[in-house]
Protein backbone atom coordinates (compact mmCIF):
# COMPACT_ATOMS: atom_id res chain seq x y z
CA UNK A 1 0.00 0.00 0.00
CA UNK A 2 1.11 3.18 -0.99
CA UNK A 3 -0.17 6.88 0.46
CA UNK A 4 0.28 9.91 -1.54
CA UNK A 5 -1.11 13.00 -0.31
CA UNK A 6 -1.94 16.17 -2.53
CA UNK A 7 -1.54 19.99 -1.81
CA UNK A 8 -4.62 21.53 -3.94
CA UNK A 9 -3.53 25.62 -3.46
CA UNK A 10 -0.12 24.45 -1.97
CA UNK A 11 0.07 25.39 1.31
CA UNK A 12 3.10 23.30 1.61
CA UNK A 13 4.20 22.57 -1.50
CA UNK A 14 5.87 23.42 -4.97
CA UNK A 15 3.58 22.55 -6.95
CA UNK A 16 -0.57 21.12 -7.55
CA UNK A 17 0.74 17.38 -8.95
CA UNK A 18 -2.14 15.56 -9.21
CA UNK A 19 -1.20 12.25 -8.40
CA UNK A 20 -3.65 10.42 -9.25
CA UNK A 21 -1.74 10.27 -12.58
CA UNK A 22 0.99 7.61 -10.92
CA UNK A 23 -2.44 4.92 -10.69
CA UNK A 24 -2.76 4.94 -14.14
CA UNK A 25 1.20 4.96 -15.08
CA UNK A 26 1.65 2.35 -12.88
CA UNK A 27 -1.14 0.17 -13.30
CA UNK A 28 -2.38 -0.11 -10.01
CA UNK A 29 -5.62 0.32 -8.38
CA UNK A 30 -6.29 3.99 -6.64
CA UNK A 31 -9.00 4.44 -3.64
CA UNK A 32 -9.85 8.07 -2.26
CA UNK A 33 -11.13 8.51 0.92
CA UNK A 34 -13.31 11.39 1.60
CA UNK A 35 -12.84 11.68 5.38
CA UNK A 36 -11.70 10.34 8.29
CA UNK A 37 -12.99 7.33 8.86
CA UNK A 38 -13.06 6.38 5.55
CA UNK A 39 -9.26 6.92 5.64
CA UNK A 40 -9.36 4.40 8.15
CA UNK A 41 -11.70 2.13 6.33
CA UNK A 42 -9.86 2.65 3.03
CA UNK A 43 -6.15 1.56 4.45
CA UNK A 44 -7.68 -1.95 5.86
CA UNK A 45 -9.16 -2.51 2.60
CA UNK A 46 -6.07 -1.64 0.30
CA UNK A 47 -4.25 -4.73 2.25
CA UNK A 48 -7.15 -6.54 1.28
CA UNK A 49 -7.24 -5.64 -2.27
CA UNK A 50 -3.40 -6.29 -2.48
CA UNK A 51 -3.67 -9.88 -1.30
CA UNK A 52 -6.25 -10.47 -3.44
CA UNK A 53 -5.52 -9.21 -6.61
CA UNK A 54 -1.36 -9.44 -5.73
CA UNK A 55 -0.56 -5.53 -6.43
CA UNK A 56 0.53 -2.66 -4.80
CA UNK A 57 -2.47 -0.26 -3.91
CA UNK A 58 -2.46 4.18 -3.90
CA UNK A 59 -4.52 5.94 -1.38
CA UNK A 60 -5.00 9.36 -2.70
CA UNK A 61 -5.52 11.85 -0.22
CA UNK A 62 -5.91 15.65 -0.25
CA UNK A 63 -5.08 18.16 2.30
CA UNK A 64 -8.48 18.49 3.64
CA UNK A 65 -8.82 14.82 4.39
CA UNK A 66 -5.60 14.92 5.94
CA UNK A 67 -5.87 17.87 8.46
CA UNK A 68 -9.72 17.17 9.50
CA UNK A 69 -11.12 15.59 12.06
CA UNK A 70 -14.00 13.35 12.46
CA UNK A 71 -15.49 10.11 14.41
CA UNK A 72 -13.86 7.25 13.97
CA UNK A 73 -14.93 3.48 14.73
CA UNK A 74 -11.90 1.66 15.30
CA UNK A 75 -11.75 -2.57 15.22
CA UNK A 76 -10.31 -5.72 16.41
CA UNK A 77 -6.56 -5.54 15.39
CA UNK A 78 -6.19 -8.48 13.25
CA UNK A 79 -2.73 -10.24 13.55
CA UNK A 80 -1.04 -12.01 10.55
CA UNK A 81 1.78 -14.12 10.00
CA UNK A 82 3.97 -13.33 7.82
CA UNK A 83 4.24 -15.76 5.20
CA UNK A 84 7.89 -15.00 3.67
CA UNK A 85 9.79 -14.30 0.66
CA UNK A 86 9.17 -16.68 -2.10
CA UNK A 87 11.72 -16.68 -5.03
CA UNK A 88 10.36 -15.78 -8.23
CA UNK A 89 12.62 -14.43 -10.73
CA UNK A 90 9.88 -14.20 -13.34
CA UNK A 91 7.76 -12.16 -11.42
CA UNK A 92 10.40 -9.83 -9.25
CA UNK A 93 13.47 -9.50 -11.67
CA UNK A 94 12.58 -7.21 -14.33
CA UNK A 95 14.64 -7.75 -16.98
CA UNK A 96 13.19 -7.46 -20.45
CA UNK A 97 12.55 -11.08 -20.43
CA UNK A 98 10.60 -11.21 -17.66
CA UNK A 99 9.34 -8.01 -18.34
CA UNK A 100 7.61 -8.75 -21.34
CA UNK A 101 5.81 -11.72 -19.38
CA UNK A 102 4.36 -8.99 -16.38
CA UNK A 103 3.01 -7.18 -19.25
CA UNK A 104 -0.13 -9.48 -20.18
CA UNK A 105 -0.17 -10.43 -16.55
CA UNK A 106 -0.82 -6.81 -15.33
CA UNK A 107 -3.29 -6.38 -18.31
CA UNK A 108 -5.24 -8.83 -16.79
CA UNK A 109 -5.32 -8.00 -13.16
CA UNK A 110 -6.74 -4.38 -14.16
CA UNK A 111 -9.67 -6.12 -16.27
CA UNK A 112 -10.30 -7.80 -13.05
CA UNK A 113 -9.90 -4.45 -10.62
CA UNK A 114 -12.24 -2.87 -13.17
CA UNK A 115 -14.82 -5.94 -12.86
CA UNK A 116 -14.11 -5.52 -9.32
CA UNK A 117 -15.42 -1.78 -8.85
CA UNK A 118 -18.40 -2.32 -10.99
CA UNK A 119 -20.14 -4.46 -7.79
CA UNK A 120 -17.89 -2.99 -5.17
CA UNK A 121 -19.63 -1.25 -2.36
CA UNK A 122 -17.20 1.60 -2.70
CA UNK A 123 -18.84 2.77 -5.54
CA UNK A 124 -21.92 4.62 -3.64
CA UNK A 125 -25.26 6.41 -6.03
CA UNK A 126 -27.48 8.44 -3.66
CA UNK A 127 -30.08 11.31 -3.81
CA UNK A 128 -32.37 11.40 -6.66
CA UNK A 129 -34.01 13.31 -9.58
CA UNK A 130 -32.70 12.89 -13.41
CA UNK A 131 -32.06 17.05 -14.69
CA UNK A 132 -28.79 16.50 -13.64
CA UNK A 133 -26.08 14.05 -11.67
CA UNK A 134 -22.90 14.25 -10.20
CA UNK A 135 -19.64 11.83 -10.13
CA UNK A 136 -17.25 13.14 -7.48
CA UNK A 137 -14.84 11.24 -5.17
CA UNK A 138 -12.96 12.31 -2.24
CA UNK A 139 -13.31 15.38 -0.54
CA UNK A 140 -15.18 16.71 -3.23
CA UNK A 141 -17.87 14.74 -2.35
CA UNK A 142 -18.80 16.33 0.99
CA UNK A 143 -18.46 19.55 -0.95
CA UNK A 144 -21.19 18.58 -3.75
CA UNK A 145 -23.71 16.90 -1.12
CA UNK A 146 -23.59 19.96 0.95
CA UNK A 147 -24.30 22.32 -2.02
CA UNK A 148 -27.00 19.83 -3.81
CA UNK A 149 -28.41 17.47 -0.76
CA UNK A 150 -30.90 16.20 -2.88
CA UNK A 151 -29.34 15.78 -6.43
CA UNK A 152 -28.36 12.26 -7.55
CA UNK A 153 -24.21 11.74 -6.82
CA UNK A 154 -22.01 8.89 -7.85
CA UNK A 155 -19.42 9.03 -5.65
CA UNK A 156 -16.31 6.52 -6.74
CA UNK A 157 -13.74 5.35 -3.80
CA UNK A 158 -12.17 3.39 -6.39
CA UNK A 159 -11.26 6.37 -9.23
CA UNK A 160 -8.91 3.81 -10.73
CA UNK A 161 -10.10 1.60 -12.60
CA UNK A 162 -13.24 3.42 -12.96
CA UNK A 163 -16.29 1.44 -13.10
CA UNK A 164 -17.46 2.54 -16.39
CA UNK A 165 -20.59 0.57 -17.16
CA UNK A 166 -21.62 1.86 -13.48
CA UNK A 167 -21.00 5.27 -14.67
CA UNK A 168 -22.67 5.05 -18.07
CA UNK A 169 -25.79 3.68 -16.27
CA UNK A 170 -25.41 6.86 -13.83
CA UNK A 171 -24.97 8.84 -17.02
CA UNK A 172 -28.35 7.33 -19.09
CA UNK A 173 -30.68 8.23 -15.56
CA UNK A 174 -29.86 11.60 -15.93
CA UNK A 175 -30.30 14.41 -18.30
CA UNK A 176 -26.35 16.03 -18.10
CA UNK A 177 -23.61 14.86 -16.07
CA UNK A 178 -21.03 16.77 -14.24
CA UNK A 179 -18.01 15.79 -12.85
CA UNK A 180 -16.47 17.75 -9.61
CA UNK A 181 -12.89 17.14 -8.84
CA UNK A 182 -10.09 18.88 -7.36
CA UNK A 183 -7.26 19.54 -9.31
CA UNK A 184 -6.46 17.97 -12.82
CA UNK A 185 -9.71 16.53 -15.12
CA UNK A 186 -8.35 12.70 -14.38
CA UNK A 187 -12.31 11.00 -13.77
CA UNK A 188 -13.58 14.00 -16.23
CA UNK A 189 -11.36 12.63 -19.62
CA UNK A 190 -11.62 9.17 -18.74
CA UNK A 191 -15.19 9.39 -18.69
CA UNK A 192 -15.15 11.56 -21.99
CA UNK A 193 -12.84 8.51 -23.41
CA UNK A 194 -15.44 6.24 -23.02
CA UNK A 195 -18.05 7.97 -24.91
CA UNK A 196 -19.86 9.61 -21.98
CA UNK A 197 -20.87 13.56 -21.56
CA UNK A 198 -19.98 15.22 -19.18
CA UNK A 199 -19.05 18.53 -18.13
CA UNK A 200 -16.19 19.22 -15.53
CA UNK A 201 -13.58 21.54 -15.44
CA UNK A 202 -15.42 23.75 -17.89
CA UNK A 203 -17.51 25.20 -14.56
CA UNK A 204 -14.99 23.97 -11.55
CA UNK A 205 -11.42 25.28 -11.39
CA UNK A 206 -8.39 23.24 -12.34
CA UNK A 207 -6.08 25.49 -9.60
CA UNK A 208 -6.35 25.75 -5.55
CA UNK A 209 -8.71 23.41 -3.70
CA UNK A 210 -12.42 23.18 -3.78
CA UNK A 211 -15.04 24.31 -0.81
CA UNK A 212 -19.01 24.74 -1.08
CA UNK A 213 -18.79 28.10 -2.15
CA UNK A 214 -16.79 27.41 -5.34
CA UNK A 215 -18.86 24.10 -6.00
CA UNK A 216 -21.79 26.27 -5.84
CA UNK A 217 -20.73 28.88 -8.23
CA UNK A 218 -19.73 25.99 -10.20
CA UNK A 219 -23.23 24.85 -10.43
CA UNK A 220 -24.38 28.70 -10.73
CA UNK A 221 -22.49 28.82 -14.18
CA UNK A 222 -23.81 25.54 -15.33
CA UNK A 223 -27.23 27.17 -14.89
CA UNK A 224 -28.76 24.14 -12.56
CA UNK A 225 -28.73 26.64 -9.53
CA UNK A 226 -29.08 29.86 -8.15
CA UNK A 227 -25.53 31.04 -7.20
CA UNK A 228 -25.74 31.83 -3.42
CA UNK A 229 -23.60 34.88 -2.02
CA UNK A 230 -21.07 33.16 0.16
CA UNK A 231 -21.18 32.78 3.91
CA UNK A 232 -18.68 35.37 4.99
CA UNK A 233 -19.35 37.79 7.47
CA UNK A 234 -20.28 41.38 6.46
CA UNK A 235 -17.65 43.21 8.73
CA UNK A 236 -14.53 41.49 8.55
CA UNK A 237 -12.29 42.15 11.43
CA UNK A 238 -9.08 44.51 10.50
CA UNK A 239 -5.90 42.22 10.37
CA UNK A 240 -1.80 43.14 8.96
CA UNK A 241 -0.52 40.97 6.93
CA UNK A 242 2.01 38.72 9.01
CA UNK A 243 4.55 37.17 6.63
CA UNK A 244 6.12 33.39 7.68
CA UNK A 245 9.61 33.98 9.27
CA UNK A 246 11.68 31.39 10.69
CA UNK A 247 11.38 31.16 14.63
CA UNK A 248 12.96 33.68 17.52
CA UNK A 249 16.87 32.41 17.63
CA UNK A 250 16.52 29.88 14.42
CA UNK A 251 20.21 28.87 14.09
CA UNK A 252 19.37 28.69 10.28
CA UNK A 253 18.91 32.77 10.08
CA UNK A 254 23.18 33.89 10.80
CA UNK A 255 24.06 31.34 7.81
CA UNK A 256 21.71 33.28 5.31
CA UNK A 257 22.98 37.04 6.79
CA UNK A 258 26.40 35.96 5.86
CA UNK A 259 24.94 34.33 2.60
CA UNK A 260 23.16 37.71 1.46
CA UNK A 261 26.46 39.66 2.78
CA UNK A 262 28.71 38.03 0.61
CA UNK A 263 26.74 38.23 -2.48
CA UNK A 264 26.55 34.19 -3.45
CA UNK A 265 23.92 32.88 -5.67
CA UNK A 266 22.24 30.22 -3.38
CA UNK A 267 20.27 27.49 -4.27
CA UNK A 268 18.14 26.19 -1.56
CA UNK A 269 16.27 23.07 -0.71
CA UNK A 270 13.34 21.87 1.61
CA UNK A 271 13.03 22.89 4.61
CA UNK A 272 12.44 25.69 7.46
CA UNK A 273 15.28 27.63 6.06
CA UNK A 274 13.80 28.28 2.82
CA UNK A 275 11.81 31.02 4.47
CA UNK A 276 15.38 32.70 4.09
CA UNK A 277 13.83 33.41 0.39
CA UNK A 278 11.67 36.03 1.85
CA UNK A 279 12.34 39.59 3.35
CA UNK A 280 14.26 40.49 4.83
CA UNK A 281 16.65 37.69 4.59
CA UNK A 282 15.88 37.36 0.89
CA UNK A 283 19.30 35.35 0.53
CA UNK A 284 18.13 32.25 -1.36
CA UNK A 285 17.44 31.99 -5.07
CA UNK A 286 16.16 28.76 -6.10
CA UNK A 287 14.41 25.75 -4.67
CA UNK A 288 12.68 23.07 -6.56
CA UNK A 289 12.70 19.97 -4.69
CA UNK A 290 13.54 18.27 -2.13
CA UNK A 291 17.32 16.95 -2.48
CA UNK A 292 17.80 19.46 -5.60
CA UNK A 293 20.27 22.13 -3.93
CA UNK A 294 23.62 20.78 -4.68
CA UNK A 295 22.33 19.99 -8.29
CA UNK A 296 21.15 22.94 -9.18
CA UNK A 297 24.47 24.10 -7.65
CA UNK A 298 27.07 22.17 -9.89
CA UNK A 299 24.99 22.75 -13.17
CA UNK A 300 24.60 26.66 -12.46
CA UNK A 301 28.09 26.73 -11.59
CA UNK A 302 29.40 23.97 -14.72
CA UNK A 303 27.22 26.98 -16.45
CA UNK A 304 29.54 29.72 -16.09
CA UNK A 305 26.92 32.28 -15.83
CA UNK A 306 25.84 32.50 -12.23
CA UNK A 307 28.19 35.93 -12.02
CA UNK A 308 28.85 35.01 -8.53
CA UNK A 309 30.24 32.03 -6.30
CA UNK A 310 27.50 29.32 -5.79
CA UNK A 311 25.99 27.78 -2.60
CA UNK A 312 23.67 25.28 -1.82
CA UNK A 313 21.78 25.54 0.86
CA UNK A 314 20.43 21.51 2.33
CA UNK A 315 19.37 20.46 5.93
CA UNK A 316 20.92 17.90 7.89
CA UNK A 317 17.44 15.60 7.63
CA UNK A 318 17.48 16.56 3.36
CA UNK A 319 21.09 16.00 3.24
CA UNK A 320 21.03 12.64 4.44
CA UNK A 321 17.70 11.96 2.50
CA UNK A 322 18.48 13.33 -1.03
CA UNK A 323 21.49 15.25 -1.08
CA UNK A 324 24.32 12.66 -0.45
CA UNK A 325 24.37 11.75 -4.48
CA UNK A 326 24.28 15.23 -5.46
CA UNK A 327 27.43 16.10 -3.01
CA UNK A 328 29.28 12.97 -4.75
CA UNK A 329 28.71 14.31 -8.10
CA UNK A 330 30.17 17.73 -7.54
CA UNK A 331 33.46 15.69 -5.90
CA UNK A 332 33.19 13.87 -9.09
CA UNK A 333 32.77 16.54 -11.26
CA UNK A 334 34.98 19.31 -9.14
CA UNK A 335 32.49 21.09 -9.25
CA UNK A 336 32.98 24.83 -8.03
CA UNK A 337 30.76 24.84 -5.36
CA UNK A 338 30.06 25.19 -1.41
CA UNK A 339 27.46 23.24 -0.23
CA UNK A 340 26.36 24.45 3.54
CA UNK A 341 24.60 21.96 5.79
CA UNK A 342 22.40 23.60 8.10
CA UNK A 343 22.54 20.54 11.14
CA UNK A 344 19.95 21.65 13.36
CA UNK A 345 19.69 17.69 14.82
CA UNK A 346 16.32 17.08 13.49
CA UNK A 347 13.52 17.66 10.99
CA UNK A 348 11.92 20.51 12.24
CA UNK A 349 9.51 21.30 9.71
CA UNK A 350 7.72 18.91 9.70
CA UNK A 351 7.36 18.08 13.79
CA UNK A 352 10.93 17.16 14.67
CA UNK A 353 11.26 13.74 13.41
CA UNK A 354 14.18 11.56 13.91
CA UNK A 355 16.77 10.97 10.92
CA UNK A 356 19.72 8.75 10.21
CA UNK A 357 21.77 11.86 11.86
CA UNK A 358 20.49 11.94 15.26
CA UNK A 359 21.04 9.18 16.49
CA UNK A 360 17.66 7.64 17.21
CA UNK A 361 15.35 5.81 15.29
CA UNK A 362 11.80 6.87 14.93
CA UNK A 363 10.33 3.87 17.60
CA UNK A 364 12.84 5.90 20.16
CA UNK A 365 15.90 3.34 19.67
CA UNK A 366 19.12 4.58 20.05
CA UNK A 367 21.14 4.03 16.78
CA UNK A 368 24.40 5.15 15.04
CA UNK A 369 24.31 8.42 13.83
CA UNK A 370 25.53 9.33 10.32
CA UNK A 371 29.18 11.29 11.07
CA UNK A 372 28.60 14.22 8.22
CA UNK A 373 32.17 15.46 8.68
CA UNK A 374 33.60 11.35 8.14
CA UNK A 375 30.76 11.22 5.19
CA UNK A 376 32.04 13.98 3.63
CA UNK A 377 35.41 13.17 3.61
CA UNK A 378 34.49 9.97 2.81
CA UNK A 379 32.90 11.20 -0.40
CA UNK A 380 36.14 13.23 -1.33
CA UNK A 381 35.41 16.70 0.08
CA UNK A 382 38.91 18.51 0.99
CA UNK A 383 37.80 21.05 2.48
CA UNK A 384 35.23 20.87 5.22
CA UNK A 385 34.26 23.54 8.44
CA UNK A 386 32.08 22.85 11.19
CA UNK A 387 31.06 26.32 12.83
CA UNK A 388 28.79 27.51 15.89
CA UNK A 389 26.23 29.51 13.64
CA UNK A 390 25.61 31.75 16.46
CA UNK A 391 29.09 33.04 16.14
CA UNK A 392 28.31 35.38 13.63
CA UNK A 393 32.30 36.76 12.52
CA UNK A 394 33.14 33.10 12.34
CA UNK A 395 30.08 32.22 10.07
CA UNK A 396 30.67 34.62 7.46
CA UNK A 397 34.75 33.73 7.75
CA UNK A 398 33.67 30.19 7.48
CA UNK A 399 31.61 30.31 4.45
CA UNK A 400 33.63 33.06 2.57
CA UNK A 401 37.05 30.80 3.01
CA UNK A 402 34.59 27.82 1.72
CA UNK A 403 33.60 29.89 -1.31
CA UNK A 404 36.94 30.95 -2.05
CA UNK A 405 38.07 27.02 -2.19
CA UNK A 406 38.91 25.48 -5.66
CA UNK A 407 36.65 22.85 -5.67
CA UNK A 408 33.73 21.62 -3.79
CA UNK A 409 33.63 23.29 0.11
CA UNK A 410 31.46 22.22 2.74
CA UNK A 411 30.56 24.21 5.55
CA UNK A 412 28.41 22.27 8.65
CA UNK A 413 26.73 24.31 11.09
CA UNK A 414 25.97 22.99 14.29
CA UNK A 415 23.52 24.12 15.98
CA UNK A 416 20.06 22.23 17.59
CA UNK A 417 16.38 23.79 16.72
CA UNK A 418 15.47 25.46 19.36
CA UNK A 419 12.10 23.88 19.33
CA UNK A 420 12.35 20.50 18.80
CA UNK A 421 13.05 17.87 20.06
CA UNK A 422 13.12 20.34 23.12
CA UNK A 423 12.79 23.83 23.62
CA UNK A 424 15.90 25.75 24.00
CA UNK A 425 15.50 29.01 26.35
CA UNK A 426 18.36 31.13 27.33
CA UNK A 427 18.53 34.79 29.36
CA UNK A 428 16.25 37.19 27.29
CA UNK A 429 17.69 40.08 26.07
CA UNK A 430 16.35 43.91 25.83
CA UNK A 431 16.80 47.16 24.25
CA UNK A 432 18.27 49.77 25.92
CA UNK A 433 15.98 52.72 24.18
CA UNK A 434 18.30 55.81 25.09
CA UNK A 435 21.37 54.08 23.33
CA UNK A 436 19.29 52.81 20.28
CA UNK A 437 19.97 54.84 17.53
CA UNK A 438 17.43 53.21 15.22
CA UNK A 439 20.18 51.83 12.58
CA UNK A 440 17.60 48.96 12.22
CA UNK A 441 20.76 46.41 11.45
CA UNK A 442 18.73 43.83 14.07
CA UNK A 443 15.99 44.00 12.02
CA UNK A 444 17.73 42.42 8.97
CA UNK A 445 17.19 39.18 10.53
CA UNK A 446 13.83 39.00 10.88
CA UNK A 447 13.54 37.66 13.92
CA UNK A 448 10.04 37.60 15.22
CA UNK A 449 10.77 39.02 18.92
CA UNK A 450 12.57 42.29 17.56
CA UNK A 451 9.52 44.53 16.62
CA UNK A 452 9.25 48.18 16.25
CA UNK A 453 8.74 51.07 18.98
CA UNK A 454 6.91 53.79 19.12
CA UNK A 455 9.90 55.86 19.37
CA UNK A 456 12.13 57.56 17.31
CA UNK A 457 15.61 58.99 16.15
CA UNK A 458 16.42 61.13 13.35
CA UNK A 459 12.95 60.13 12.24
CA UNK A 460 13.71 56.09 12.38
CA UNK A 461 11.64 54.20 14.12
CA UNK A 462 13.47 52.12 16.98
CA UNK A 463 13.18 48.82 18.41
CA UNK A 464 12.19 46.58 21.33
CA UNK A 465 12.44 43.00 22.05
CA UNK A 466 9.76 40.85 23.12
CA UNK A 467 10.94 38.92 26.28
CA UNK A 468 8.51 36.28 26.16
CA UNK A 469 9.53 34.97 23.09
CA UNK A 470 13.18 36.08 22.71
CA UNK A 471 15.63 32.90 23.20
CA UNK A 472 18.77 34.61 24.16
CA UNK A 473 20.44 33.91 21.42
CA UNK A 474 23.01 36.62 21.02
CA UNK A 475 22.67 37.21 17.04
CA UNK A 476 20.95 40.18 17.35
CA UNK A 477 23.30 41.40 20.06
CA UNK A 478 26.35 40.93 17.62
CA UNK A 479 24.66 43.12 14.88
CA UNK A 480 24.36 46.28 17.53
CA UNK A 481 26.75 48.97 16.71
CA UNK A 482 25.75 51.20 19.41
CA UNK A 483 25.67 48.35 21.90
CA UNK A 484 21.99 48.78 23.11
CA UNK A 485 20.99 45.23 23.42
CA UNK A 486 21.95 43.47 27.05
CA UNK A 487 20.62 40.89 28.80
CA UNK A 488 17.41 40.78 30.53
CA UNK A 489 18.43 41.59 34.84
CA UNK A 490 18.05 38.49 36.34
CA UNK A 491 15.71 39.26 39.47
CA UNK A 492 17.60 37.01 41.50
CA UNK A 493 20.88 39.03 40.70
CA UNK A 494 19.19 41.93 41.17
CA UNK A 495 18.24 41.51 44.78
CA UNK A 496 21.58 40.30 45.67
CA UNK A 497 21.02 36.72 45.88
């Protein structure tokens, strides 16, 4: 069983891939659960449908069935032994040969899946009425049955292989057929392939994710209902925008204010830091995917035209997951590069999971950690530095003696989120307002607990630091000219103790 979860309107990702595409490369059946418990549900029976028809199985989620919440009805956990590995050359080693003999065999197996979804229960017709009808799956579903409670809906659970004589029955009972899904027209052409009208993406949009209001407006168009204003309130409360930033004392942030200092072109990967792409850090260039940094890196640089030295930018969690090859190639190559490891000691965006470099498996067992010095060196790297990113003068040395290398550099920085796995807290730090001459040089970072005063000088606004949420750091205090950021007075000190 395989789980692939979209991003319709990317709030997380590059890009709107609609992967419902891989089903159909691959040949393999695709279910898509609408909710939670169907999620549930769904996942029991893709182990099911795998044993019995001996293929992998996609789940196809979206990002509203992954972040809601709902009832769920759990089960007996059903044990099973594992049966073992049973040599098969045929049937596991793909060489042409064999290959050619899979071919036929996997043929087959979806004329069955598709005979399969015809009677299966997860293809579900309700409401009634014949003007119109609807074929939706997934999240779309709720969407549609909230808009039209009434209307007749063919919802599939099982979009590939569609059950098409189920679908061309659905189609005869009603007078025009419309097809709601989110993203790409994947149910909408098939249908259209098999000689069925239907009308889809001509009403509902191919970009961002669906809700009622846009399924409605959908409908509106089509002319089968009376568009609806939508449900929003008719005073909306004044907000300011608040851009992401990376958190108070992110050890990521001194790396990129060297970075955009010394002028590189950076190419930067997944990950926390890529908020370094934004004001005011604006120090990173490009970022594609995950793994791509070092790349990108050696073919801008094998280019000749970035007009500047080139860095990538990779995580210690993305280094060990996709960057490892790319680092080898630019030994290989020579590449001209300096590729900077950001080692915070975990992967923080996405919770603080466990990686090959911490040292700890994701079940909580200790394990070796991946040495990314020895790895380096091990892949050829002559020249490596490991620096305390905090120490801003020995940053920026660090990473301009790695750019001026012949070759490819690597520069590790060392320091632990300070969120995760635990929270790091030092001694606060404040702003002295009668020495703060407003130079604004602390607010290059972009740290969240340096906002602006009401005060001024010379006209500039000046700063103060939020207490609560300030780490202690010391970045910040190494950017002050006129020395007007100190340390919080310890109450303790203060009375003597």
């Amino acid at each position: 069983m395989i789980i692939s979860a979209d991003d319709p309107g990317m709030h997380s990702s590059q890009n709107e891939q609609d992967n419902r595409a891989y089903a159909r490369m691959a040949g393999v059946p695709l279910l898509e659960p609408s909710d939670s418990a169907e999620a549930r549900a769904f996942t029991l029976l893709a182990f099911e449908l795998s044993e019995q028809f001996d293929t992998p199985v996609l789940i196809r989620t979206t990002t509203r069935v992954s972040h809601n919440r709902g009832l769920v009805k759990l089960g007996a956990r059903v044990e099973r032994q594992a049966e073992g590995f049973s040599p098969d050359p045929a049937k596991y080693v793909m060489i042409p040969g064999y290959a050619r003999g899979r071919r036929p065999v996997m043929l087959e197996r979806l004329e069955r899946l598709a005979a399969h979804a015809e009677t299966s229960p997860l293809t579900v017709q309700s409401g009634s009425g014949s003007d119109f009808g609807v074929v939706t799956s997934g999240i779309s579903h709720h969407y549609v049955r909230e808009v039209l409670p009434e209307a007749p809906i063919l919802k599939l659970g099982m979009s590939y292989p569609l059950p098409i004589a189920r679908i061309r029955e659905f189609a005869e009972s009603v007078d025009r057929l419309f097809v709601v899904e989110e993203l790409d027209p994947i149910v909408e052409t098939e249908i259209k392939a098999a000689g069925i009208a239907a009308d889809g993406k001509a009403f509902f949009p191919q970009i961002g994710e669906l809700n009622p209001d846009i399924v409605r407006s959908g409908f509106a168009a089509a002319g089968v209902l009376v568009d609806q204003p939508a449900n929003t309130p008719t005073v909306s409360p004044s907000s300011v925008a608040r851009p992401p930033l990376m958190c108070p004392g992110c050890p990521h942030t001194p790396p990129f204010l060297a970075l955009k200092r010394l002028g590189a072109v950076v190419t930067g990967d997944i990950g926390c830091y890529t908020l370094a792409s934004l004001e005011p850090l604006a120090a990173m260039d490009t970022c594609v995917a995950m793994g791509s940094s070092i790349g990108m890196a050696v073919g801008m640089a094998a280019s000749g035209g970035a007009g500047a030295p080139v860095v990538a930018t990779i995580g210690d969690s993305t280094f060990v997951h996709g960057g490892i090859q790319g680092l080898a190639d630019a030994v290989y190559s020579q590449a001209n590069i300096t590729v900077l490891i950001l080692d915070n000691g975990t992967t923080a965006m996405t919770g603080g999971q466990e990686h090959p470099g911490t040292g700890m498996t994701l079940q909580g067992v200790d394990a070796t950690p991946v040495d990314l010095v020895g790895l380096c060196k091990a892949l050829g790297v002559g020249h490596i530095n490991v620096v305390d990113p905090y120490d801003l003068a020995a940053t920026y040395n660090a990473i301009e003696a790695a750019m001026a290398h012949v070759g490819p550099s690597v520069v590790i920085t060392n320091r632990p989120c300070v969120e995760a796995p635990i929270k790091v807290r030092d001694r606060p730090y404040e702003v002295v307002s009668d020495a703060c001459t407003a130079c604004q040089a602390c607010m290059t970072m972009g740290c969240p607990s340096i906002i602006w005063s009401d005060e001024l000088f010379e006209g500039r606004r000046k700063v103060v630091i939020d207490p609560v949420t300030c780490t202690g750091c010391t970045v910040c205090v190494q950017l002050c000219s006129p020395l007007a950021i100190i340390p919080v007075p310890d109450p303790e000190e203060a009375k003597g103790v």
